[in-house]
PDB file of N, CA and C in Angstrom:
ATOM      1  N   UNK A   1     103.249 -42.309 167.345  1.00  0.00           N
ATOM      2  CA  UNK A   1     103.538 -41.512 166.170  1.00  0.00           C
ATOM      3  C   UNK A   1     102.215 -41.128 165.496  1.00  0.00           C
ATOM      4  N   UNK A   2     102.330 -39.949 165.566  1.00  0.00           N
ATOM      5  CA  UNK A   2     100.671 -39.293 164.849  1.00  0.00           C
ATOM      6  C   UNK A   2     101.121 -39.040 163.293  1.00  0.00           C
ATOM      7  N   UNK A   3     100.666 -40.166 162.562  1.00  0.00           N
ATOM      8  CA  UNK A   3     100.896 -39.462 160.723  1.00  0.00           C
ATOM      9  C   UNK A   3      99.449 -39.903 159.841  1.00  0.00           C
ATOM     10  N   UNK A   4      99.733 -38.918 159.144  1.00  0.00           N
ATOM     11  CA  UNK A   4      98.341 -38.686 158.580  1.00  0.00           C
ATOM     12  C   UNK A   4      98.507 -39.428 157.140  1.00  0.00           C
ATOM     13  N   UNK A   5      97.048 -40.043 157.025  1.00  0.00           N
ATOM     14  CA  UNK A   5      97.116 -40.969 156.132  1.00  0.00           C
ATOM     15  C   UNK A   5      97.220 -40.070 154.415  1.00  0.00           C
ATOM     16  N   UNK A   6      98.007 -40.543 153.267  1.00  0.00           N
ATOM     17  CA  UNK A   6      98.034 -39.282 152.704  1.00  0.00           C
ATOM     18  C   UNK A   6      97.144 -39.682 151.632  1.00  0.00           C
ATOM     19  N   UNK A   7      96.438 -41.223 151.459  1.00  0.00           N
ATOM     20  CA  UNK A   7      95.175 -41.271 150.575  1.00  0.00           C
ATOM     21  C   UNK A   7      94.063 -40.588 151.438  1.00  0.00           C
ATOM     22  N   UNK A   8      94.180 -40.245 152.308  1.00  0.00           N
ATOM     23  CA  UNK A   8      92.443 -39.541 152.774  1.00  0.00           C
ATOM     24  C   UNK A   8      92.393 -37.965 152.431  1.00  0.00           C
ATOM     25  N   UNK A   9      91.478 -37.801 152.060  1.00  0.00           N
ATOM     26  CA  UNK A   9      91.425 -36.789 151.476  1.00  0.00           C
ATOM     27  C   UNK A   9      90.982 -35.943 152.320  1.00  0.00           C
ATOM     28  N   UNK A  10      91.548 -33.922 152.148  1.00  0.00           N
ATOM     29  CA  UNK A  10      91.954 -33.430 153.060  1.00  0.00           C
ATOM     30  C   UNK A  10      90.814 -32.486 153.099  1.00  0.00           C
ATOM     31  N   UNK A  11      90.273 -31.827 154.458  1.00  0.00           N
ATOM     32  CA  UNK A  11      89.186 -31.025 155.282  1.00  0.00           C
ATOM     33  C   UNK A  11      88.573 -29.884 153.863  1.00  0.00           C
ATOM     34  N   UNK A  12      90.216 -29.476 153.368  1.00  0.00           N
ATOM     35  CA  UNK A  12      89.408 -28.402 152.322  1.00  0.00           C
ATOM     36  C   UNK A  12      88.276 -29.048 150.714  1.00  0.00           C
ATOM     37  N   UNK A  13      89.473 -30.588 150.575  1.00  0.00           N
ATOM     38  CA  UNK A  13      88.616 -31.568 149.445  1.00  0.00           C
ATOM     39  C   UNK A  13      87.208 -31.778 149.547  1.00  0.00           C
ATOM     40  N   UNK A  14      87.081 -31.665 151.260  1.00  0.00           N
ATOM     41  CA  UNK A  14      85.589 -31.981 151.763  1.00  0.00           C
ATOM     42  C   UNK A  14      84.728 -30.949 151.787  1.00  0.00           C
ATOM     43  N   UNK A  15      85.209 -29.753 151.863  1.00  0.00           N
ATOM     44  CA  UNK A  15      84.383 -28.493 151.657  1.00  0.00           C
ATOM     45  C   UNK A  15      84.431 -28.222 149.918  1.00  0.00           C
ATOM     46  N   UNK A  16      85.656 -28.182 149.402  1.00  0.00           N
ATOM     47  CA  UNK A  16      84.882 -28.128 147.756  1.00  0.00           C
ATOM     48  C   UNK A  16      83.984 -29.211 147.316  1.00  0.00           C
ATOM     49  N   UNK A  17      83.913 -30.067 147.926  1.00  0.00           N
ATOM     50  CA  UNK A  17      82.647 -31.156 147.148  1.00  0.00           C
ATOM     51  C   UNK A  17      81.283 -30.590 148.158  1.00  0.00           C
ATOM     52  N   UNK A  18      81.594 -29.797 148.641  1.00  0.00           N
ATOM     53  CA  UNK A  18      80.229 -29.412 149.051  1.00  0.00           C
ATOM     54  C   UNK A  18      79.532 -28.361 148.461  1.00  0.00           C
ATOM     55  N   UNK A  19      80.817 -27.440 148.208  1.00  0.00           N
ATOM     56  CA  UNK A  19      79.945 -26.485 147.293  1.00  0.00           C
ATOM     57  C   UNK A  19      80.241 -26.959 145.915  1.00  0.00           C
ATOM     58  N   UNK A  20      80.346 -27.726 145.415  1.00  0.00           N
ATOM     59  CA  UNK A  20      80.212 -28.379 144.174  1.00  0.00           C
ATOM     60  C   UNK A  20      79.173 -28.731 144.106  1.00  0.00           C
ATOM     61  N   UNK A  21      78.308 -29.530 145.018  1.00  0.00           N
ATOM     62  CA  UNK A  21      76.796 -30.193 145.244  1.00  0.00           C
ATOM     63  C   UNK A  21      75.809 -29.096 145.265  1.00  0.00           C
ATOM     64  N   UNK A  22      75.963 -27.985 145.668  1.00  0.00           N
ATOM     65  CA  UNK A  22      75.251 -26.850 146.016  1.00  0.00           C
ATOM     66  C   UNK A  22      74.906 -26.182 144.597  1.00  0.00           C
ATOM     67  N   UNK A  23      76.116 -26.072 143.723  1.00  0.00           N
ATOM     68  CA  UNK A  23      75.554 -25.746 142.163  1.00  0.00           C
ATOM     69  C   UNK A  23      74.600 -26.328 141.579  1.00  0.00           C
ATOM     70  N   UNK A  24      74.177 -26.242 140.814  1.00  0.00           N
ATOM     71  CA  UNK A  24      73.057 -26.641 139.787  1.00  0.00           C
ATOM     72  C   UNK A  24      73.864 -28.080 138.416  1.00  0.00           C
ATOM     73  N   UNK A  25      73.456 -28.432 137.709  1.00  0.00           N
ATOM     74  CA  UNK A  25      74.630 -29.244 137.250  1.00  0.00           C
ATOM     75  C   UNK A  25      73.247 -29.655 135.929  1.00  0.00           C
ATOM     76  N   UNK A  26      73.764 -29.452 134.645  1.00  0.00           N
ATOM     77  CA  UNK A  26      73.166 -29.873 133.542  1.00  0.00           C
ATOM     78  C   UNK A  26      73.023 -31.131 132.801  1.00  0.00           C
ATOM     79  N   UNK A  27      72.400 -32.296 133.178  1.00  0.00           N
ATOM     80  CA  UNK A  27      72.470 -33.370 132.288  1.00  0.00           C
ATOM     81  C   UNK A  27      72.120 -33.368 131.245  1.00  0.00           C
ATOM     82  N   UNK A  28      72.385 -33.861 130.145  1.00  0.00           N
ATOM     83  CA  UNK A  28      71.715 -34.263 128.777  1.00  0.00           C
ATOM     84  C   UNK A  28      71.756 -35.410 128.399  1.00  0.00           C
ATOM     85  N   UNK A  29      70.656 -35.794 128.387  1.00  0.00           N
ATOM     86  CA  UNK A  29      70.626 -37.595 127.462  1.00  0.00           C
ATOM     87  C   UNK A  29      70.135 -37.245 126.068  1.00  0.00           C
ATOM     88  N   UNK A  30      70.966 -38.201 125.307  1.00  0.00           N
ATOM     89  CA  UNK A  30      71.111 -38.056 124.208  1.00  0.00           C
ATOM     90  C   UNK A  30      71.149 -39.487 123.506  1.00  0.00           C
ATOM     91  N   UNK A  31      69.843 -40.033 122.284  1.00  0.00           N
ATOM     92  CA  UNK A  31      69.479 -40.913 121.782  1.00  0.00           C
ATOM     93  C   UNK A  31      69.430 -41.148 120.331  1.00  0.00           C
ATOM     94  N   UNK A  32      70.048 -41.743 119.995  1.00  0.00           N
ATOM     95  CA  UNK A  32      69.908 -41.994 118.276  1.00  0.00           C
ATOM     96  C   UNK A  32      68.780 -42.071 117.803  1.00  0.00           C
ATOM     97  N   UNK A  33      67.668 -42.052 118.784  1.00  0.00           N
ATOM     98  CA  UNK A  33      65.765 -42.157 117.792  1.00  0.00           C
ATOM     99  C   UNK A  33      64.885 -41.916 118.803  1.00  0.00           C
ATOM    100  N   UNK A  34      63.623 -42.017 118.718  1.00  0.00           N
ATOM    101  CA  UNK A  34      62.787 -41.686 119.351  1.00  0.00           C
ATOM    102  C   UNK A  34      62.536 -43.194 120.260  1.00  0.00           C
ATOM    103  N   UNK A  35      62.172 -43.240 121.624  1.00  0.00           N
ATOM    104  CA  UNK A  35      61.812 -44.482 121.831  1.00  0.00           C
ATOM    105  C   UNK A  35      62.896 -45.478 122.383  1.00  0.00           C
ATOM    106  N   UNK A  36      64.198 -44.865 122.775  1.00  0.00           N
ATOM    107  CA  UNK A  36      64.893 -45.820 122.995  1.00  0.00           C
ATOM    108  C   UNK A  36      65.166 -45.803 124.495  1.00  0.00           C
ATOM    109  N   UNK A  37      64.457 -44.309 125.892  1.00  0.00           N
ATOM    110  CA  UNK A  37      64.014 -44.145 126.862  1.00  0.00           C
ATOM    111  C   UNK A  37      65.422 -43.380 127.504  1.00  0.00           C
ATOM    112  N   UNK A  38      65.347 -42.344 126.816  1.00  0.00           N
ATOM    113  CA  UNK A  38      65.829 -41.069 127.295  1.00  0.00           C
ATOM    114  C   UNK A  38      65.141 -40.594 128.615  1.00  0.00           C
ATOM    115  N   UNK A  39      63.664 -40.443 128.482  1.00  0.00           N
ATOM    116  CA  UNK A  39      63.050 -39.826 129.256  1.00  0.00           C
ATOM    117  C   UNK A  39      62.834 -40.235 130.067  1.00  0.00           C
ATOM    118  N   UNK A  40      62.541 -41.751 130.116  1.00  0.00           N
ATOM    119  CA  UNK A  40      62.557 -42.762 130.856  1.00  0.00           C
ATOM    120  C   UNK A  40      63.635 -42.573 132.098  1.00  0.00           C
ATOM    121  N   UNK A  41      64.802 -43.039 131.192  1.00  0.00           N
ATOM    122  CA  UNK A  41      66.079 -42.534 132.295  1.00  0.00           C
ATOM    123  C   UNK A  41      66.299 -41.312 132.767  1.00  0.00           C
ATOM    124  N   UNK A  42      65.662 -40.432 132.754  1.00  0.00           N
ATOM    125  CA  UNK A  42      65.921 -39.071 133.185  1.00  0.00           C
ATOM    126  C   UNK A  42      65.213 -38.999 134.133  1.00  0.00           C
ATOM    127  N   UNK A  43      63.503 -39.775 133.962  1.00  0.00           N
ATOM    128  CA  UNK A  43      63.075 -39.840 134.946  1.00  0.00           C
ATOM    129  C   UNK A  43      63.156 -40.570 136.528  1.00  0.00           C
ATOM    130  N   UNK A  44      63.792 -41.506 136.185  1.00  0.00           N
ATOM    131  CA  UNK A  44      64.499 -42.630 137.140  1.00  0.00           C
ATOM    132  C   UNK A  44      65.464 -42.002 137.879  1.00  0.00           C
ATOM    133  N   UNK A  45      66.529 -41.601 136.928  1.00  0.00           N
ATOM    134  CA  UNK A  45      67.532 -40.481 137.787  1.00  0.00           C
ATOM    135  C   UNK A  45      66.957 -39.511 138.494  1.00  0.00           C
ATOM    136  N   UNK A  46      65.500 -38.723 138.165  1.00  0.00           N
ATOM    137  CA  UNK A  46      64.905 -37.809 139.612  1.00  0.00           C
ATOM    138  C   UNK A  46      64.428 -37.987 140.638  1.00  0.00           C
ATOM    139  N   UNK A  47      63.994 -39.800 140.060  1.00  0.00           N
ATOM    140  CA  UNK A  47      63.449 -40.575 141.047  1.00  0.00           C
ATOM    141  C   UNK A  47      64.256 -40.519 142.750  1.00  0.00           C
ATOM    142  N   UNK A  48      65.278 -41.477 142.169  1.00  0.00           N
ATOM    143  CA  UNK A  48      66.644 -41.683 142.540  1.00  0.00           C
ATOM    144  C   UNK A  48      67.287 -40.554 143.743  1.00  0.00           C
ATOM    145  N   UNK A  49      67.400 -39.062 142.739  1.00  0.00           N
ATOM    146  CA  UNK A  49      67.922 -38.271 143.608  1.00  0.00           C
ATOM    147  C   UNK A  49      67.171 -37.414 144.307  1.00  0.00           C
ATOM    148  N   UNK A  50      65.583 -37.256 143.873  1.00  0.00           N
ATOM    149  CA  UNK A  50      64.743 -36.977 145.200  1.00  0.00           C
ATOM    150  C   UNK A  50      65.269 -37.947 146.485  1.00  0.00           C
ATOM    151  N   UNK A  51      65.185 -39.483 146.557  1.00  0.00           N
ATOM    152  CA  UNK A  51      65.358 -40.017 147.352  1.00  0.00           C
ATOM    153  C   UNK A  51      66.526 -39.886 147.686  1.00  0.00           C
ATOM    154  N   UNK A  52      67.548 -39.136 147.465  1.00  0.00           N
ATOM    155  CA  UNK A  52      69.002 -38.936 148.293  1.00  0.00           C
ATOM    156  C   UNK A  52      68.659 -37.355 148.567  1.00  0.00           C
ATOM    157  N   UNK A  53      67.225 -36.757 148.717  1.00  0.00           N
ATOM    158  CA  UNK A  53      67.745 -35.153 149.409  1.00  0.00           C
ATOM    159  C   UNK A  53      67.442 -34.046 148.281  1.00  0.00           C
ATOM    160  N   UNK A  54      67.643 -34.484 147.266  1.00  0.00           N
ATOM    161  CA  UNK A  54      68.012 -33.810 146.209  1.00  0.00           C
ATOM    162  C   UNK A  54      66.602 -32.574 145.617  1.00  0.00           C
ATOM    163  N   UNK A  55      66.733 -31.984 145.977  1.00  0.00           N
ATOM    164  CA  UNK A  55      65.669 -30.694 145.294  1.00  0.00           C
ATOM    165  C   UNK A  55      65.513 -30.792 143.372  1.00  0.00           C
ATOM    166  N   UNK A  56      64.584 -31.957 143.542  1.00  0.00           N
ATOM    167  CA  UNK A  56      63.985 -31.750 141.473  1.00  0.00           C
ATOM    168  C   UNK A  56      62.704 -31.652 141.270  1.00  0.00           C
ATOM    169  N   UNK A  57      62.948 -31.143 139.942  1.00  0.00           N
ATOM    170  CA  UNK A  57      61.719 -30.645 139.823  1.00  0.00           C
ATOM    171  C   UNK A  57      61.321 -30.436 138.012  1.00  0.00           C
ATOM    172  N   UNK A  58      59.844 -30.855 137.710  1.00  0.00           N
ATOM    173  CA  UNK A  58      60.009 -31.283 136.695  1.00  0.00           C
ATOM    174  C   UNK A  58      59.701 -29.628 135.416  1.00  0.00           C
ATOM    175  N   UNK A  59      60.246 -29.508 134.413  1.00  0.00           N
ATOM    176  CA  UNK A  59      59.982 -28.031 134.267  1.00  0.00           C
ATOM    177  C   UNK A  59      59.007 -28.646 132.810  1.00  0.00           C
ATOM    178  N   UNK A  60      59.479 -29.411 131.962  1.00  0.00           N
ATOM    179  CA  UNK A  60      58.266 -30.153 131.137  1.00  0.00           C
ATOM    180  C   UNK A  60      59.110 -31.713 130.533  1.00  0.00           C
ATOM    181  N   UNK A  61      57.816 -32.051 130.606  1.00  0.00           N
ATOM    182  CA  UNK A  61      58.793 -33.679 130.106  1.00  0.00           C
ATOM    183  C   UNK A  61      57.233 -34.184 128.991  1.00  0.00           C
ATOM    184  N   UNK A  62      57.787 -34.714 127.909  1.00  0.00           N
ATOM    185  CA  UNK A  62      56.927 -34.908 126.298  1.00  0.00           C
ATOM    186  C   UNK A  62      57.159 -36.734 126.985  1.00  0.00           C
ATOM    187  N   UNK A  63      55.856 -37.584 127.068  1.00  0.00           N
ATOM    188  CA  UNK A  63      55.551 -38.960 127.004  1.00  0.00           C
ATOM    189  C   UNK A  63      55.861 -39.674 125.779  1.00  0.00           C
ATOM    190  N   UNK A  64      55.200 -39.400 124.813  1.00  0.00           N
ATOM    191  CA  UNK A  64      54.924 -39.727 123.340  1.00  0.00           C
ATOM    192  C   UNK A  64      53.689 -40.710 123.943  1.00  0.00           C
ATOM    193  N   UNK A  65      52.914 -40.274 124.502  1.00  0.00           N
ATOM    194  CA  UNK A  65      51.880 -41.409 124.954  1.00  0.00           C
ATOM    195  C   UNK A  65      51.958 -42.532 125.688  1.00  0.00           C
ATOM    196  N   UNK A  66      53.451 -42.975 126.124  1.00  0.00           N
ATOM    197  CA  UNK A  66      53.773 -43.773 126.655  1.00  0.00           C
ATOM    198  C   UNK A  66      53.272 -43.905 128.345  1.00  0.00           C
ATOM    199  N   UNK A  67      52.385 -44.477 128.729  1.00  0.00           N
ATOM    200  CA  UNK A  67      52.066 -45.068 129.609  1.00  0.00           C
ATOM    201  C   UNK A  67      53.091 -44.770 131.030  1.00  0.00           C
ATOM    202  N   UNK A  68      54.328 -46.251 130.613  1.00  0.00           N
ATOM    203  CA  UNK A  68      55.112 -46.708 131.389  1.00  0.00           C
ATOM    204  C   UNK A  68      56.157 -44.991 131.926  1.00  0.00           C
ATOM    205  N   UNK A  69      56.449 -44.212 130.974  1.00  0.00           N
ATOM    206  CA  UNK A  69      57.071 -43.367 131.117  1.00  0.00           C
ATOM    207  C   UNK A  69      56.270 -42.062 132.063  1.00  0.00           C
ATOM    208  N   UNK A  70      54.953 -41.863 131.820  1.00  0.00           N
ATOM    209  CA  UNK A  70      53.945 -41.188 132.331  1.00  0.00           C
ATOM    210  C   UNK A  70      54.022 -41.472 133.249  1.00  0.00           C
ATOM    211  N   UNK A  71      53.722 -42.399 134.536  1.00  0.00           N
ATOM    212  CA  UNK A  71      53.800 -43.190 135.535  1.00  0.00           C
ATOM    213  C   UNK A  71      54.890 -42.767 136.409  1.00  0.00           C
ATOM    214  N   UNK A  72      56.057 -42.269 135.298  1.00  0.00           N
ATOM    215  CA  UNK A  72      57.131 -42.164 136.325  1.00  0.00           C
ATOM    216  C   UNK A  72      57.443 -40.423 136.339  1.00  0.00           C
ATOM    217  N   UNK A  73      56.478 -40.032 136.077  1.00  0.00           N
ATOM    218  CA  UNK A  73      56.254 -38.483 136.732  1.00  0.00           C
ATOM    219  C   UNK A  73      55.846 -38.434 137.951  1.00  0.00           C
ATOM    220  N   UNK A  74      54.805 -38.830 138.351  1.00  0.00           N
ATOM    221  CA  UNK A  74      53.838 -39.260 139.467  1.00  0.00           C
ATOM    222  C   UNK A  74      54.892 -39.193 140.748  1.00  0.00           C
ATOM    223  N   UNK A  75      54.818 -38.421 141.648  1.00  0.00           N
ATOM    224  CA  UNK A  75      56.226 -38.167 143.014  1.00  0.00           C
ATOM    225  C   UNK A  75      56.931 -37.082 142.836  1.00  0.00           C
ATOM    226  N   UNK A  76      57.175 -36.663 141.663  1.00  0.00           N
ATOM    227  CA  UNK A  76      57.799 -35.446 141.180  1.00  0.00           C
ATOM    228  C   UNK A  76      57.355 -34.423 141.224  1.00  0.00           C
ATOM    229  N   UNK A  77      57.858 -33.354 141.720  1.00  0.00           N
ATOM    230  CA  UNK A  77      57.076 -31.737 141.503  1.00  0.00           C
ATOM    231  C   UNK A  77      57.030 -31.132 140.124  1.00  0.00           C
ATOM    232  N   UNK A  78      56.064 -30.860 139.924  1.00  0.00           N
ATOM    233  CA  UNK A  78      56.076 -30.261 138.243  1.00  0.00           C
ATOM    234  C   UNK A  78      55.812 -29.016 138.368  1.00  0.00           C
ATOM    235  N   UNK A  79      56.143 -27.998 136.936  1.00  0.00           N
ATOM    236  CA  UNK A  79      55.970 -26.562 136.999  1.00  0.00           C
ATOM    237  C   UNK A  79      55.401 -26.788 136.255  1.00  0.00           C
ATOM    238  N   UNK A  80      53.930 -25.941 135.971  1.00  0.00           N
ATOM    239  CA  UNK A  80      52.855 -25.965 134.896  1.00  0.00           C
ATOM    240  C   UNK A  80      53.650 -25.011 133.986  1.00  0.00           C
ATOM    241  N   UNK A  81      53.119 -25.916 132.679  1.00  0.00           N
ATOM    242  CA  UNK A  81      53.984 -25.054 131.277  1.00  0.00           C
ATOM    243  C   UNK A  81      53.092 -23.666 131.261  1.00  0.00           C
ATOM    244  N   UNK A  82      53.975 -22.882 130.133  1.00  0.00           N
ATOM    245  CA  UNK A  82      53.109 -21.429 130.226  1.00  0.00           C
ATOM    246  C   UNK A  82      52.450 -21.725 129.055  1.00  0.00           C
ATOM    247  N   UNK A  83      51.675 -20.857 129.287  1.00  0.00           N
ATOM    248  CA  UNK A  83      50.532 -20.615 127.961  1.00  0.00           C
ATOM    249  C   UNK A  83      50.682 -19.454 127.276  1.00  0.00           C
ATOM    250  N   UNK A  84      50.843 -19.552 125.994  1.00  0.00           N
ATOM    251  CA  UNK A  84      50.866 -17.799 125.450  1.00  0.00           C
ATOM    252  C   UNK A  84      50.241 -17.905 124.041  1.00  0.00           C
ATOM    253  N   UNK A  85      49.097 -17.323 123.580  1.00  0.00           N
ATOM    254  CA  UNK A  85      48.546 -16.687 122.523  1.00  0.00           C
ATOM    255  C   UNK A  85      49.445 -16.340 121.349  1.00  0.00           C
ATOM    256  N   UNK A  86      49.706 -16.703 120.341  1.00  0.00           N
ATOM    257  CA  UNK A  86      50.297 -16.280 119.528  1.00  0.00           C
ATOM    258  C   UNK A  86      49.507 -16.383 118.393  1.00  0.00           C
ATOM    259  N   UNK A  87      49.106 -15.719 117.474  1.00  0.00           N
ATOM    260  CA  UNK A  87      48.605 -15.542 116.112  1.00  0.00           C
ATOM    261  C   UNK A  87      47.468 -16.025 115.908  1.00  0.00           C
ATOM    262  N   UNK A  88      46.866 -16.251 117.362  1.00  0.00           N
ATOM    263  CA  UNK A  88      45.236 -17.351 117.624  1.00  0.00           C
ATOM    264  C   UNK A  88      45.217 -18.491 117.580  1.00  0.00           C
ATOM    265  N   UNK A  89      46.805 -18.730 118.141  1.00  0.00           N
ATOM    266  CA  UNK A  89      47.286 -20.049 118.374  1.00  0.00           C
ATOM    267  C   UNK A  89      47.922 -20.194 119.936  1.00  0.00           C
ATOM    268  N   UNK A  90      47.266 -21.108 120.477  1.00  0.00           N
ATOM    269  CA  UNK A  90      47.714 -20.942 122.330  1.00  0.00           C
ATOM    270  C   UNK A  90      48.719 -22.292 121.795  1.00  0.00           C
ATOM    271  N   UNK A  91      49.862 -21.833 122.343  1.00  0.00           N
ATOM    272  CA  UNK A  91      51.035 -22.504 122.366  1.00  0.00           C
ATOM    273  C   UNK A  91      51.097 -22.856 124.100  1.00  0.00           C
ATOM    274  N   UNK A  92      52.090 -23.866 124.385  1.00  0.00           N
ATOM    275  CA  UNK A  92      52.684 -24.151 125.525  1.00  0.00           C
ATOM    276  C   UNK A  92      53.916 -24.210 125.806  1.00  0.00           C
ATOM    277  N   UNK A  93      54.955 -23.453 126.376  1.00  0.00           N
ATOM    278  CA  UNK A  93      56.462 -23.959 126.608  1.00  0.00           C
ATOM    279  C   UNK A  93      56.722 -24.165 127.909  1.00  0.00           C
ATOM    280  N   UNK A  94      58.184 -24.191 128.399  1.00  0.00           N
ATOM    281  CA  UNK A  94      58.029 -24.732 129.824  1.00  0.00           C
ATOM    282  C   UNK A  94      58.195 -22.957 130.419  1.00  0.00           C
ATOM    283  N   UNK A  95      57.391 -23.133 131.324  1.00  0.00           N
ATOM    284  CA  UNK A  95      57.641 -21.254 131.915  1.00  0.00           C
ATOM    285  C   UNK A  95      59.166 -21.535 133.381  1.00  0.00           C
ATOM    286  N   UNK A  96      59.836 -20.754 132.583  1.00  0.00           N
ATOM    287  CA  UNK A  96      61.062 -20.179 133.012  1.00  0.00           C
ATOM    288  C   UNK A  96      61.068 -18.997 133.932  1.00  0.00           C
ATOM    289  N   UNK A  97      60.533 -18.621 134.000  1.00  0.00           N
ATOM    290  CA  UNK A  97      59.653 -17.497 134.688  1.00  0.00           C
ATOM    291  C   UNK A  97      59.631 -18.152 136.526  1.00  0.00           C
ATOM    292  N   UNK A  98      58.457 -18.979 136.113  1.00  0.00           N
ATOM    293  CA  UNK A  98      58.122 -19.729 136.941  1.00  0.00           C
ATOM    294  C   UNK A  98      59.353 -20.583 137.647  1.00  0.00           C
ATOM    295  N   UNK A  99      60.106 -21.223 137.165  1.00  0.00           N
ATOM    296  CA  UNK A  99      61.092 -21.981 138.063  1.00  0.00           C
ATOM    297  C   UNK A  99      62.072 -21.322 138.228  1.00  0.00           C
ATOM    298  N   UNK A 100      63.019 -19.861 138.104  1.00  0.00           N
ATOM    299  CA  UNK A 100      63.209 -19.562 138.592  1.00  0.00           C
ATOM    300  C   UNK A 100      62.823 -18.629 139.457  1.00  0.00           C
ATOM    301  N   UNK A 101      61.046 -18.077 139.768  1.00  0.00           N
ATOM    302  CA  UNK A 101      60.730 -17.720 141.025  1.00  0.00           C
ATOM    303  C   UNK A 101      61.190 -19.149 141.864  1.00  0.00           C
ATOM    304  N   UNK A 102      60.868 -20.070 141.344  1.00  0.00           N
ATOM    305  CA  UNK A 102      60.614 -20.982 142.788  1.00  0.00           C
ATOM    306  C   UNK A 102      62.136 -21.530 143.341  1.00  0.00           C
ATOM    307  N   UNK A 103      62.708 -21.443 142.559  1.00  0.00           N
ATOM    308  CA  UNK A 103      64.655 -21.335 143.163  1.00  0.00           C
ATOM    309  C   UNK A 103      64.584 -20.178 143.910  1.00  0.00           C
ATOM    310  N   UNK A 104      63.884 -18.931 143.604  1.00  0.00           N
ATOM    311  CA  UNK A 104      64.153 -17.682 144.661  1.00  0.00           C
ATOM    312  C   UNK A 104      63.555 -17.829 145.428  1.00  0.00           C
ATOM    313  N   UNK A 105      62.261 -18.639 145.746  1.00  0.00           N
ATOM    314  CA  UNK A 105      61.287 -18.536 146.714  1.00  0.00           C
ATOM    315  C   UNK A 105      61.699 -19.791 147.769  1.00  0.00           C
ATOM    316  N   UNK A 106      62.928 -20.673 147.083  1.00  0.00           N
ATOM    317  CA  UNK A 106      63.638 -21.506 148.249  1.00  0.00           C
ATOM    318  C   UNK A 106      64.501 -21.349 148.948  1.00  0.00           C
ATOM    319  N   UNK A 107      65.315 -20.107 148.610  1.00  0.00           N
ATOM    320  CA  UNK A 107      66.757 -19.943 149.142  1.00  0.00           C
ATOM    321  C   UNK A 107      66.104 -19.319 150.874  1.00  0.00           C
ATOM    322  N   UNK A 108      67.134 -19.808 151.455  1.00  0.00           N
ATOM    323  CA  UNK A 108      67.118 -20.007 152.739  1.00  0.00           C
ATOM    324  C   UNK A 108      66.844 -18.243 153.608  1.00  0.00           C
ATOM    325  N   UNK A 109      66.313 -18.360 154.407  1.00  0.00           N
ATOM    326  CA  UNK A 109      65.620 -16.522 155.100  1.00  0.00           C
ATOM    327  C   UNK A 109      65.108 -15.847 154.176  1.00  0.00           C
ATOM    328  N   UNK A 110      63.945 -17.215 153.681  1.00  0.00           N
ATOM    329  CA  UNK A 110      62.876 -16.319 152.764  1.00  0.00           C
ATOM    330  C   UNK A 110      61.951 -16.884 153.344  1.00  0.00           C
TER     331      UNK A 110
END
C-alpha cells in the first residue's frame, strides 16, 4: 500500500520556502538604551548566516567605541559610507547607491 505521509510537507511547500529565502527580509533590533548590544547581536547574526551561505553585507554599523563589538565586523563585507559636502561640512551616510549597484552587479549572467 503506497500512502503518503500527510505531516510531510508537500513538493510545492518546498518550492515556496525557496523563494521565500531568495527575498531580502528586514530585521530590526530594538533596545531600551544605548549599550545593551543590539549591534552586537546583529553582528553575530551576520556572523552566523555568512556561515550558512548567506550573502551579507555590512552597509554601516556605529561601535560607540566599543572594542568587543568592532572586532565583530572583521569577516564581513562592508560598503564604504558616502561622503557628501554640505554647507562646508563633509558628512557621512551609508551610500545606497552603492549597495544596490552591488545586488545588481551579483545577480546571476552578469
Amino acid at each position: 500500500m503506497n500512502t503518503i505521509d500527510p505531516s510531510r510537507p508537500s513538493p510545492e511547500r518546498f518550492l515556496s520556502l525557496i523563494r521565500e529565502q531568495q527575498r531580502g527580509r528586514l530585521k530590526v533590533y530594538l533596545g531600551f538604551a544605548p549599550g545593551v548590544g543590539k549591534t552586537y547581536k546583529m553582528l553575530q547574526e551576520g556572523h552566523r548566516l555568512k556561515q550558512q551561505g548567506v550573502d551579507v553585507v555590512v552597509g554601516v554599523v556605529e561601535t560607540h567605541g566599543r572594542a568587543d563589538t568592532a572586532s565583530l565586523i572583521d569577516g564581513l563585507e562592508r560598503v564604504p559610507r558616502r561622503r557628501i559636502e554640505y554647507r562646508g561640512v563633509t558628512l557621512e551616510e551609508m551610500d545606497v547607491d552603492a549597495l544596490l549597484r552591488r545586488q545588481t552587479d551579483r545577480r546571476p549572467g552578469r
